[in-house]
N, C-alpha and C. Protein backbone atom coordinates (compact mmCIF):
# COMPACT_ATOMS: atom_id res chain seq x y z
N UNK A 1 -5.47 -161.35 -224.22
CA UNK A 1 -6.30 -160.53 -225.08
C UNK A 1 -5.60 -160.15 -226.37
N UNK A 2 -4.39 -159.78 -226.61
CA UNK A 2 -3.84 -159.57 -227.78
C UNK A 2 -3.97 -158.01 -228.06
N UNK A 3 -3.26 -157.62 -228.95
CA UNK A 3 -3.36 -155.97 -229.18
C UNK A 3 -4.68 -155.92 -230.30
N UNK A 4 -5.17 -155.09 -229.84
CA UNK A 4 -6.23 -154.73 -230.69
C UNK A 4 -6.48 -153.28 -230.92
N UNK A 5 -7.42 -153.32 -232.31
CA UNK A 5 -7.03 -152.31 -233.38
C UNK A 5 -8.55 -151.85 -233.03
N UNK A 6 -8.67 -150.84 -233.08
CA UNK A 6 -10.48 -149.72 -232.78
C UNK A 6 -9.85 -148.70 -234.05
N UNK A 7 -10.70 -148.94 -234.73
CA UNK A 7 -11.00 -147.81 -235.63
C UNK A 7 -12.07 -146.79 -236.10
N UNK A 8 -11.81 -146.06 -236.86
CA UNK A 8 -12.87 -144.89 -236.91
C UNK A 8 -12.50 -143.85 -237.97
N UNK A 9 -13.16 -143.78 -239.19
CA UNK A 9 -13.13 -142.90 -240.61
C UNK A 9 -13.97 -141.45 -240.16
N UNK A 10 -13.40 -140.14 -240.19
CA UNK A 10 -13.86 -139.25 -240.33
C UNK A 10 -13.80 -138.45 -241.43
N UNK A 11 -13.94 -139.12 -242.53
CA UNK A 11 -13.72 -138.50 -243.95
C UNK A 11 -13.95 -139.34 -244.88
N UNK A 12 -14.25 -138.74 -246.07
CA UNK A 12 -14.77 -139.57 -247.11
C UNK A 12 -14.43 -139.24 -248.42
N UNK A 13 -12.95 -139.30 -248.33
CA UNK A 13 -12.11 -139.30 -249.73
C UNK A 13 -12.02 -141.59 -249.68
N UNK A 14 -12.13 -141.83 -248.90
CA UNK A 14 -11.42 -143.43 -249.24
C UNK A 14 -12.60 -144.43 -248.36
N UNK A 15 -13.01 -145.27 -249.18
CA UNK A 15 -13.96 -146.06 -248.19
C UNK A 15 -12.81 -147.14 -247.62
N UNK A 16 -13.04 -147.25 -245.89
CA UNK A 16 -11.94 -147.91 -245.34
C UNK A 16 -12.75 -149.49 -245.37
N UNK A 17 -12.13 -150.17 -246.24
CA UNK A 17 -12.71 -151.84 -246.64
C UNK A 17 -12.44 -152.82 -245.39
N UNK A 18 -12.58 -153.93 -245.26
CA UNK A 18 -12.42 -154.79 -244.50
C UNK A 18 -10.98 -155.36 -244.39
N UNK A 19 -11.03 -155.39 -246.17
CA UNK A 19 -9.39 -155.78 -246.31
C UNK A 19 -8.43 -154.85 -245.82
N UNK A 20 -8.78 -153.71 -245.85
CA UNK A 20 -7.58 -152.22 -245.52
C UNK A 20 -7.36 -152.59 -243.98
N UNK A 21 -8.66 -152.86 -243.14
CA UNK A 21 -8.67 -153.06 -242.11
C UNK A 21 -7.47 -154.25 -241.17
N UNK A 22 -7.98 -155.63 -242.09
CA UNK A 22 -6.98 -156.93 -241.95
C UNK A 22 -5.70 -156.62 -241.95
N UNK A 23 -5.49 -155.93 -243.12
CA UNK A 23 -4.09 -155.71 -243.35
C UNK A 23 -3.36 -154.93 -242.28
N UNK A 24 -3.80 -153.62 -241.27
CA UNK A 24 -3.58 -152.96 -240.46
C UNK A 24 -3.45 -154.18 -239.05
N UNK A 25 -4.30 -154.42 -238.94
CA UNK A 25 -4.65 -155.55 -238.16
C UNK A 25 -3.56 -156.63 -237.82
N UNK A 26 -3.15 -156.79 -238.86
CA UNK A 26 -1.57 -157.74 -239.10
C UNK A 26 -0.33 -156.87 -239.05
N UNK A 27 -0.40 -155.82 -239.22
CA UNK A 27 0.75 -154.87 -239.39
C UNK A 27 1.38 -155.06 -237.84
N UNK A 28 0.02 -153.81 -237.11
CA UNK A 28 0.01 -154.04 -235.38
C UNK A 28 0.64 -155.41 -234.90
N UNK A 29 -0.37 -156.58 -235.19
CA UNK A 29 0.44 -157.89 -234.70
C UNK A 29 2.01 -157.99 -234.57
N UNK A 30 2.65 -157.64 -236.30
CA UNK A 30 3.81 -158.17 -236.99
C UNK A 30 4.82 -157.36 -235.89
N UNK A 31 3.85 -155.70 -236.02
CA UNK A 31 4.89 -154.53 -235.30
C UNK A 31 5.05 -154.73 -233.73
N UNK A 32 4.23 -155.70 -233.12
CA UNK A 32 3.81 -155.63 -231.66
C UNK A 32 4.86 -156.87 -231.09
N UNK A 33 4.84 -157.96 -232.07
CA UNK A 33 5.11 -159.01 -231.48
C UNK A 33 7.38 -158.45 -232.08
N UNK A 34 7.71 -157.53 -233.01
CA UNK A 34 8.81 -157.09 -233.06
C UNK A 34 9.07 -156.06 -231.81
N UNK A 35 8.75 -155.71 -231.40
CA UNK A 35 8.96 -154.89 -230.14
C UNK A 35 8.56 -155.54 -229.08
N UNK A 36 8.43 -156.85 -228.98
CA UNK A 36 7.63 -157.28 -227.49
C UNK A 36 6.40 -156.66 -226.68
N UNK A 37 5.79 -156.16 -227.46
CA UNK A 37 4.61 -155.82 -226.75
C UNK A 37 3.18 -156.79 -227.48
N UNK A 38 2.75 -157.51 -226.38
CA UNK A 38 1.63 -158.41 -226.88
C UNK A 38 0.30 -158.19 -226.55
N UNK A 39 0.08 -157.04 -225.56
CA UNK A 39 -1.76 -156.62 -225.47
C UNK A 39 -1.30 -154.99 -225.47
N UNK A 40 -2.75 -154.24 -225.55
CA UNK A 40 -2.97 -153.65 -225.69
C UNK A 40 -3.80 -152.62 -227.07
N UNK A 41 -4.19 -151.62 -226.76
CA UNK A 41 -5.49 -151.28 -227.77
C UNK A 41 -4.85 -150.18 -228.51
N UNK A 42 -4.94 -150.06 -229.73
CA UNK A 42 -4.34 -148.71 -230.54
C UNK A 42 -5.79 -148.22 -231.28
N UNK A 43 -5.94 -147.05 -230.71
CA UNK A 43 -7.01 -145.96 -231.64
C UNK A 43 -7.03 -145.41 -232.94
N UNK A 44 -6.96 -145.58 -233.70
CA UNK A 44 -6.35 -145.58 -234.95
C UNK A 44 -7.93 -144.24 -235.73
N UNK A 45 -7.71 -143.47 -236.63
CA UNK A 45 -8.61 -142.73 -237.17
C UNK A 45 -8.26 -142.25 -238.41
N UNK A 46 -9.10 -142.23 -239.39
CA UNK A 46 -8.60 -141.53 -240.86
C UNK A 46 -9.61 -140.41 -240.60
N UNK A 47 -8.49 -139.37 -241.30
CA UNK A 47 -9.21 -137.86 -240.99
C UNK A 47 -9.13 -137.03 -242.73
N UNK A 48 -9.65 -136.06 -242.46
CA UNK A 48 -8.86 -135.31 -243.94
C UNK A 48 -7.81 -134.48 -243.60
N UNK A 49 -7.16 -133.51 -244.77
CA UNK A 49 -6.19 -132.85 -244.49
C UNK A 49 -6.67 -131.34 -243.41
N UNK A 50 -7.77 -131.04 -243.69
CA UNK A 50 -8.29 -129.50 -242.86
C UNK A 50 -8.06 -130.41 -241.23
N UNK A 51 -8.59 -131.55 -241.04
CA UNK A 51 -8.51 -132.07 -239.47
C UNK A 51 -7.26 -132.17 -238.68
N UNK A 52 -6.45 -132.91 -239.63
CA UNK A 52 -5.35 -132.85 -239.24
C UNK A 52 -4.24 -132.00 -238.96
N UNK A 53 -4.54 -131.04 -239.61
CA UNK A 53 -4.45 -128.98 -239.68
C UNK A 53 -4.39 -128.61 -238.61
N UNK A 54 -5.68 -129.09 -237.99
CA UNK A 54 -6.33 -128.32 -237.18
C UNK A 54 -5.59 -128.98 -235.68
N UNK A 55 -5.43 -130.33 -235.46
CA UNK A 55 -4.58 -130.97 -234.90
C UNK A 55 -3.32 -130.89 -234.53
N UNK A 56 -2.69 -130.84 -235.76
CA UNK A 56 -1.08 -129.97 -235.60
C UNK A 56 -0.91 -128.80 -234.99
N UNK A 57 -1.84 -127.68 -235.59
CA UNK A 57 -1.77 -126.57 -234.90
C UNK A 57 -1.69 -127.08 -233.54
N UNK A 58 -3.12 -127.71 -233.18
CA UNK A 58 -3.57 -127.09 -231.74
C UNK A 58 -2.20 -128.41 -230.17
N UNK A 59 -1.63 -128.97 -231.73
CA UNK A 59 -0.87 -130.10 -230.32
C UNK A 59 0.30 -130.05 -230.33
N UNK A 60 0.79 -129.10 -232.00
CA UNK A 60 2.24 -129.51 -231.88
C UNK A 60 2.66 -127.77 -232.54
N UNK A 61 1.79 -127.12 -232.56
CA UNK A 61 1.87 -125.44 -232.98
C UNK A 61 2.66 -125.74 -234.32
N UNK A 62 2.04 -126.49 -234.89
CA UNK A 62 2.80 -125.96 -236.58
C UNK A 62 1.78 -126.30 -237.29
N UNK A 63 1.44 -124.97 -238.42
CA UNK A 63 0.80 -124.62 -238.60
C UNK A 63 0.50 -125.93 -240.08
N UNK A 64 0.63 -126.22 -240.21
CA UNK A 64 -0.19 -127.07 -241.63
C UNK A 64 -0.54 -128.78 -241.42
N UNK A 65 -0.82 -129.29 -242.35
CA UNK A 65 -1.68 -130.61 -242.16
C UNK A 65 -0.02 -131.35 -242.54
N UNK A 66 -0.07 -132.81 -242.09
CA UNK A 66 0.76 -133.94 -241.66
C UNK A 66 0.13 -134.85 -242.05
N UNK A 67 1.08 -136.28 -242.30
CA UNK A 67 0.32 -137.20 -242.87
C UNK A 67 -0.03 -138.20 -241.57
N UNK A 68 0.53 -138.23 -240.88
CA UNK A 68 0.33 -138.92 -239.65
C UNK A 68 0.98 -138.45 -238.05
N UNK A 69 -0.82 -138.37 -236.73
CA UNK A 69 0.02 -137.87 -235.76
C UNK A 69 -0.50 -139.24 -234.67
N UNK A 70 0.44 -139.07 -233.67
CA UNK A 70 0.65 -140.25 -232.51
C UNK A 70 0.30 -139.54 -231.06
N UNK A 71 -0.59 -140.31 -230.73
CA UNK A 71 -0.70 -139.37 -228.82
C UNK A 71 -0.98 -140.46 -228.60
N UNK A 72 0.46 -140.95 -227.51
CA UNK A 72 0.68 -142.00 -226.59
C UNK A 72 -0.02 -141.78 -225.06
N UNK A 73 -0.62 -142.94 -224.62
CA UNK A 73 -1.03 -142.60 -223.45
C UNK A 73 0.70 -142.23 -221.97
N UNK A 74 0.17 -141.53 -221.74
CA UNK A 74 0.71 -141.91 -220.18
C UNK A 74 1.13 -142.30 -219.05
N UNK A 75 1.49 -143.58 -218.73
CA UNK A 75 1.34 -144.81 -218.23
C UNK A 75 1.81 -144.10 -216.62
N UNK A 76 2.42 -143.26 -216.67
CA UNK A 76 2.57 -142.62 -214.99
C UNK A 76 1.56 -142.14 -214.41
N UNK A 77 0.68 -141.40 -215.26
CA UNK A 77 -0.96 -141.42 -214.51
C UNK A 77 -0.79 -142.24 -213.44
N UNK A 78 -1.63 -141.82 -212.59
CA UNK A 78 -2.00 -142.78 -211.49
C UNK A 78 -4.17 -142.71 -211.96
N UNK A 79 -4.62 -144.15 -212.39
CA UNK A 79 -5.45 -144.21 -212.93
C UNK A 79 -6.19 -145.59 -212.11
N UNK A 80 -7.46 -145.58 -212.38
CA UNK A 80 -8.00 -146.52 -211.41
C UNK A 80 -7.83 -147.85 -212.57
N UNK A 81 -7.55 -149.43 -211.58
CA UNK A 81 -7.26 -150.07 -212.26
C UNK A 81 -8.40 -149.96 -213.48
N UNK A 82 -7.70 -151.11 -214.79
CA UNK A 82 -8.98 -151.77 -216.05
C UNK A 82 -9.67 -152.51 -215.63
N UNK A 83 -9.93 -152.23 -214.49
CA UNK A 83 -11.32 -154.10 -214.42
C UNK A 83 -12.53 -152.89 -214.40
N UNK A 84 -13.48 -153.93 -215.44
CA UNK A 84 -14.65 -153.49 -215.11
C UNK A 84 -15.87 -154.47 -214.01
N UNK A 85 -16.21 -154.20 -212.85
CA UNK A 85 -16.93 -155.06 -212.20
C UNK A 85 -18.39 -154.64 -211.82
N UNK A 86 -18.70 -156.20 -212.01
CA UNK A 86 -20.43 -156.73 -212.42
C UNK A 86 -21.22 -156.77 -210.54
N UNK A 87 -22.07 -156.69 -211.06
CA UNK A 87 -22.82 -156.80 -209.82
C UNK A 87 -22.71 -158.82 -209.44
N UNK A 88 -22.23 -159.30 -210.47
CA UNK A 88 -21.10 -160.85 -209.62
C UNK A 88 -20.34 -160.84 -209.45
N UNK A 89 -19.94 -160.85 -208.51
CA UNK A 89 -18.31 -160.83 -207.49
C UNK A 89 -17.80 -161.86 -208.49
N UNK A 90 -17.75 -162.81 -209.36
CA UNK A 90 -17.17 -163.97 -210.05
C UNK A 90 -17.04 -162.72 -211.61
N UNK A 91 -17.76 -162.29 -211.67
CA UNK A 91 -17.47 -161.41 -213.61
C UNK A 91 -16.52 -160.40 -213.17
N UNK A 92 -15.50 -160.35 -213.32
CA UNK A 92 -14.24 -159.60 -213.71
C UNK A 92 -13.95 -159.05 -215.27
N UNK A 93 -14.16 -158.44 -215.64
CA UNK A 93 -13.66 -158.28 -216.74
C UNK A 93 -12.14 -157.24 -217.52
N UNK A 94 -11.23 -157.69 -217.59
CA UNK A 94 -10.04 -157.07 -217.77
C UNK A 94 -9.82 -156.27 -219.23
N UNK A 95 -9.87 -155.12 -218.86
CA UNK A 95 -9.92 -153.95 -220.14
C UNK A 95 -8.77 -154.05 -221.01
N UNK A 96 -7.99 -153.49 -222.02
CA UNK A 96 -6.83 -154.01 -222.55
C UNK A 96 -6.10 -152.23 -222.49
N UNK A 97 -5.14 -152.68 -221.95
CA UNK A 97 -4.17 -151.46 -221.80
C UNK A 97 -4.41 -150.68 -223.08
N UNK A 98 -4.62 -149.17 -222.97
CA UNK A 98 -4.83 -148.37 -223.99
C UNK A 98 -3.03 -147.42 -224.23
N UNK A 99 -2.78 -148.28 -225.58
CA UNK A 99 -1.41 -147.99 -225.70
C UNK A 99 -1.43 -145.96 -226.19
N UNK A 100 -2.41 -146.05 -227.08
CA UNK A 100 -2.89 -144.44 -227.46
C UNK A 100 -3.36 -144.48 -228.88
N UNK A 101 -3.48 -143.12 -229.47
CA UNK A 101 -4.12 -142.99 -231.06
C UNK A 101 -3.27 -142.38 -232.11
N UNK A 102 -3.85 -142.73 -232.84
CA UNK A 102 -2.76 -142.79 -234.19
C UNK A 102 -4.06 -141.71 -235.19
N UNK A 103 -3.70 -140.77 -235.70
CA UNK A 103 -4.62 -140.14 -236.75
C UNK A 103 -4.01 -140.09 -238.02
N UNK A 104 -4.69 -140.78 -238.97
CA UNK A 104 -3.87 -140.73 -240.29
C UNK A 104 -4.87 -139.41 -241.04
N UNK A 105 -3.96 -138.84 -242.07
CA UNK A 105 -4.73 -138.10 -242.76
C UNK A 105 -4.79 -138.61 -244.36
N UNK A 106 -6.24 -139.32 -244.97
CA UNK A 106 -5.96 -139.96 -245.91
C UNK A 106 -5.81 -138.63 -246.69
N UNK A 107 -6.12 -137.81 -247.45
CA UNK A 107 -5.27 -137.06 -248.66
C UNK A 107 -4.76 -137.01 -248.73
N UNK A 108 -3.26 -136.80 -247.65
CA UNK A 108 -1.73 -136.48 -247.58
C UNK A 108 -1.18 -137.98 -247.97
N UNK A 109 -1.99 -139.20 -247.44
CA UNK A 109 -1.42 -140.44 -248.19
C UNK A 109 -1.23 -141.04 -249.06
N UNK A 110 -2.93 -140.15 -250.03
CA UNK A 110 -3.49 -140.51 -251.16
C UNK A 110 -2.22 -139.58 -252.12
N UNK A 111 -1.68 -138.47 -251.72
CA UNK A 111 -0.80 -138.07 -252.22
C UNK A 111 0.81 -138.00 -252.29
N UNK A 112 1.21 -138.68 -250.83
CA UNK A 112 2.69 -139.08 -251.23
C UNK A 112 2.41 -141.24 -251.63
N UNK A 113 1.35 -141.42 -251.48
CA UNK A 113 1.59 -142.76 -252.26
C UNK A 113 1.81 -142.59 -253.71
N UNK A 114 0.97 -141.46 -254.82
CA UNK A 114 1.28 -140.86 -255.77
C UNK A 114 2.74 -140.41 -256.05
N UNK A 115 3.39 -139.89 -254.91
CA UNK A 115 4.61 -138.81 -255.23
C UNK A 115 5.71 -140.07 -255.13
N UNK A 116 5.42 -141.30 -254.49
CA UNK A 116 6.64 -141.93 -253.70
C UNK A 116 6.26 -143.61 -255.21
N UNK A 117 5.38 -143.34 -255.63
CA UNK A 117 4.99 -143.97 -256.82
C UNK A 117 4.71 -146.05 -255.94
N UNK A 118 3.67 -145.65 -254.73
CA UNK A 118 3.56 -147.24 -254.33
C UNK A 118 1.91 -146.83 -254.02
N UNK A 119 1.71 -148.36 -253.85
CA UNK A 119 -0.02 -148.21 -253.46
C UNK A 119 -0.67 -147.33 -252.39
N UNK A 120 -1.37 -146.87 -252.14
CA UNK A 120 -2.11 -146.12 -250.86
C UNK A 120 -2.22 -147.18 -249.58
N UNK A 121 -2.33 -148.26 -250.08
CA UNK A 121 -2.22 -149.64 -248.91
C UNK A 121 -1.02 -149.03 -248.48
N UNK A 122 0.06 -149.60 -249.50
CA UNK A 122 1.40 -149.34 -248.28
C UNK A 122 1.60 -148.17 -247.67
N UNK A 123 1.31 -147.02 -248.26
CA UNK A 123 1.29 -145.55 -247.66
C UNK A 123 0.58 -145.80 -246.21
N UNK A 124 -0.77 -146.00 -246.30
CA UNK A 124 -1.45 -146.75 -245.16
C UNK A 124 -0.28 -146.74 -243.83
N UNK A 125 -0.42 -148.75 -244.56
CA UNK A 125 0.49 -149.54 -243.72
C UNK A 125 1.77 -148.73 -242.97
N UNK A 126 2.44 -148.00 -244.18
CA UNK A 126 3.36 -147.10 -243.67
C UNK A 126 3.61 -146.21 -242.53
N UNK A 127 2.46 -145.66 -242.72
CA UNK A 127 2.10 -144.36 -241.98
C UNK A 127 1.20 -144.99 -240.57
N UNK A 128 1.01 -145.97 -240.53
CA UNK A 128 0.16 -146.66 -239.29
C UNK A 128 1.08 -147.28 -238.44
N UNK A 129 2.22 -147.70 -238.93
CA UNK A 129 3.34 -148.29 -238.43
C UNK A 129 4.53 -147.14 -237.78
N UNK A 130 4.32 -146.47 -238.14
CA UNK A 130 5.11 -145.06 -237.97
C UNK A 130 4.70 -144.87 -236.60
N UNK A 131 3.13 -144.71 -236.95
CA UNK A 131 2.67 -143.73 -235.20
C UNK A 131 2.37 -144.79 -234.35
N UNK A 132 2.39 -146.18 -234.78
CA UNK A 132 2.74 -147.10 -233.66
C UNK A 132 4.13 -146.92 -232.85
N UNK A 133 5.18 -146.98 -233.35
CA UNK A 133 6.39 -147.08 -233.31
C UNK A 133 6.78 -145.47 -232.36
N UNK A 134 5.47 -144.44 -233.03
CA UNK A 134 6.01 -143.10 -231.72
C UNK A 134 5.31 -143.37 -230.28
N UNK A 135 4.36 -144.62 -230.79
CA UNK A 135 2.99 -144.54 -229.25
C UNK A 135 4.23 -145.54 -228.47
N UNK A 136 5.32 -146.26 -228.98
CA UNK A 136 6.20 -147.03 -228.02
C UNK A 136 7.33 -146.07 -227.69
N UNK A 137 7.33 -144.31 -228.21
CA UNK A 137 8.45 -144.58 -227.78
C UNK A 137 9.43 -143.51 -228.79
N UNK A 138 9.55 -143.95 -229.80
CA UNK A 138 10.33 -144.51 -231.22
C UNK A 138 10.01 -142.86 -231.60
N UNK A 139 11.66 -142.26 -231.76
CA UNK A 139 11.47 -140.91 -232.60
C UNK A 139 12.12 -141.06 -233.59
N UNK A 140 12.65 -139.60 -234.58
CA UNK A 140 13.15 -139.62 -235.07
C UNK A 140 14.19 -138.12 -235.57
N UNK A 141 14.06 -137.64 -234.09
CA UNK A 141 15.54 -136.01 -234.28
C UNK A 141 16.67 -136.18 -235.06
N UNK A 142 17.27 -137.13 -235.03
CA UNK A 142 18.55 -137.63 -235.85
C UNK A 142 18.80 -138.63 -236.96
N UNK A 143 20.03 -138.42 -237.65
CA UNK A 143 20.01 -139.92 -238.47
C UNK A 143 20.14 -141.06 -237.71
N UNK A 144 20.23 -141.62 -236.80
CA UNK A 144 20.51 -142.45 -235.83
C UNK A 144 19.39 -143.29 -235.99
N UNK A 145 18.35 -142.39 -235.16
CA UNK A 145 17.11 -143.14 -234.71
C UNK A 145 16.17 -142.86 -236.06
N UNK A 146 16.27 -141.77 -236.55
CA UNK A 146 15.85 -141.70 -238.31
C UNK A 146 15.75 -143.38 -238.96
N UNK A 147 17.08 -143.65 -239.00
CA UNK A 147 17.85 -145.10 -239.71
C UNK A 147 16.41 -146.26 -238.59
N UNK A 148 16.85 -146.27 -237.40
CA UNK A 148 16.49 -147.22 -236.78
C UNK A 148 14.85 -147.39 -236.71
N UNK A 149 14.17 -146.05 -236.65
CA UNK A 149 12.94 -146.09 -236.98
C UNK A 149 12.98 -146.99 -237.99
N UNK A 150 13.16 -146.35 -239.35
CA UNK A 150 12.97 -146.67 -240.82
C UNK A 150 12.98 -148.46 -240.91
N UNK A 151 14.23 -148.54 -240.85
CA UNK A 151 14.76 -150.22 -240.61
C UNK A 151 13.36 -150.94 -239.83
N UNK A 152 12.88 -151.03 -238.63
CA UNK A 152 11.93 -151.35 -238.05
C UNK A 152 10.51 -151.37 -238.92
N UNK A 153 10.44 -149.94 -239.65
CA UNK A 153 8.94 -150.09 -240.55
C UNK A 153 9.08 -150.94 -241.11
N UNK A 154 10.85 -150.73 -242.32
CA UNK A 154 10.28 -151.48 -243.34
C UNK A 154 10.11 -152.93 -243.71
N UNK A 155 10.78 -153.51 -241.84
CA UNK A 155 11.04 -155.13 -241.63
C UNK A 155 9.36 -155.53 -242.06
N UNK A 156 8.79 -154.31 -240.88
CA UNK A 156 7.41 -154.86 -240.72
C UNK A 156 6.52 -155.49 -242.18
N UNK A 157 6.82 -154.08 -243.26
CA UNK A 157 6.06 -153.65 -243.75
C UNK A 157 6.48 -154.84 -244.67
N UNK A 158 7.39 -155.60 -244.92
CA UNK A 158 7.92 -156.39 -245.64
C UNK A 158 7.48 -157.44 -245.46
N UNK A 159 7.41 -157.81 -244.01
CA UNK A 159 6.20 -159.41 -243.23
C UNK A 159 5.54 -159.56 -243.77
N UNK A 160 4.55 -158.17 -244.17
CA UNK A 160 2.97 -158.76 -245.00
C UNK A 160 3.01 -158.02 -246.31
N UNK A 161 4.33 -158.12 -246.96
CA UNK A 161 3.96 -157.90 -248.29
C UNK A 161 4.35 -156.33 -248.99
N UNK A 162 3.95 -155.64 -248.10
CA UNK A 162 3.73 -153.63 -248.43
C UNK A 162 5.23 -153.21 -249.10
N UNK A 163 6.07 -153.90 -250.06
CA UNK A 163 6.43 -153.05 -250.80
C UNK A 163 7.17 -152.09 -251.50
N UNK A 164 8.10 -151.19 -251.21
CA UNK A 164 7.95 -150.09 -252.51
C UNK A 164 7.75 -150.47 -253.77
């Protein structure tokens, strides 16, 4: 099945194009197949800055808007398998592991792509690659893993082009 990208715009500072889409689309691939992970589904959402506010508060108690947050699924759950089954014992159908969701907040992007002086694509790309990289895992408390995060985006972000 391959990793696949579900998306969803709750705001309307940026119309999210087809191309914005592709490009994300390839990011996931570039970032999936660098970490060895080859299926699974990432939830991905553009929000505004009041949503994402409201988000921080209520998941991580700090109080203001972020440009990007990550909620990884769980995998210790004990959860009933992904098959969905048909009234034919022969139709199986195998769901794709739900890796978790990624919420970008486009104003905060629309504004450090401004501050950091590169396109809103790569801000994007940037910031989508980021909360992939926390849904595997991937922090950043120290310069250590700070460095090693970073290094990892910007291989990605470099595969297809994104930049500074």
């Amino acid at each position: 099945m391959g990793l696949q990208l579900v998306w969803n715009s709750e705001q309307d500072d940026l119309e999210i194009t087809d191309a914005l889409i592709s490009t994300l689309e390839t990011l996931l691939e570039r970032a999936g197949e660098a970490e060895g992970v080859a299926e699974g589904e990432v939830a991905l959402t553009f929000v505004t800055d009041e949503q994402i506010h409201e988000l921080n508060q209520q998941y991580r108690g700090i109080d203001r808007p972020t440009d990007v947050l990550s909620f990884a699924m769980n995998e210790e759950l004990e959860e009933e398998p992904d098959i969905i089954y048909s009234l034919e014992p022969e139709a199986e159908l195998e769901l794709p592991d739900m890796l978790g969701d990624i919420i970008i907040s486009v104003q905060t992007a629309k504004r450090q792509s401004e501050e950091y002086g590169h396109s809103l694509d790569r801000e994007l790309g940037f910031l989508f690659v980021h909360g992939f990289l926390h849904l595997l895992g991937y922090d950043h408390q120290d310069e250590a893993s700070e460095a090693e995060m970073m290094g990892k985006q910007e291989a990605v972000l470099a595969q297809v082009g994104l930049l500074r």
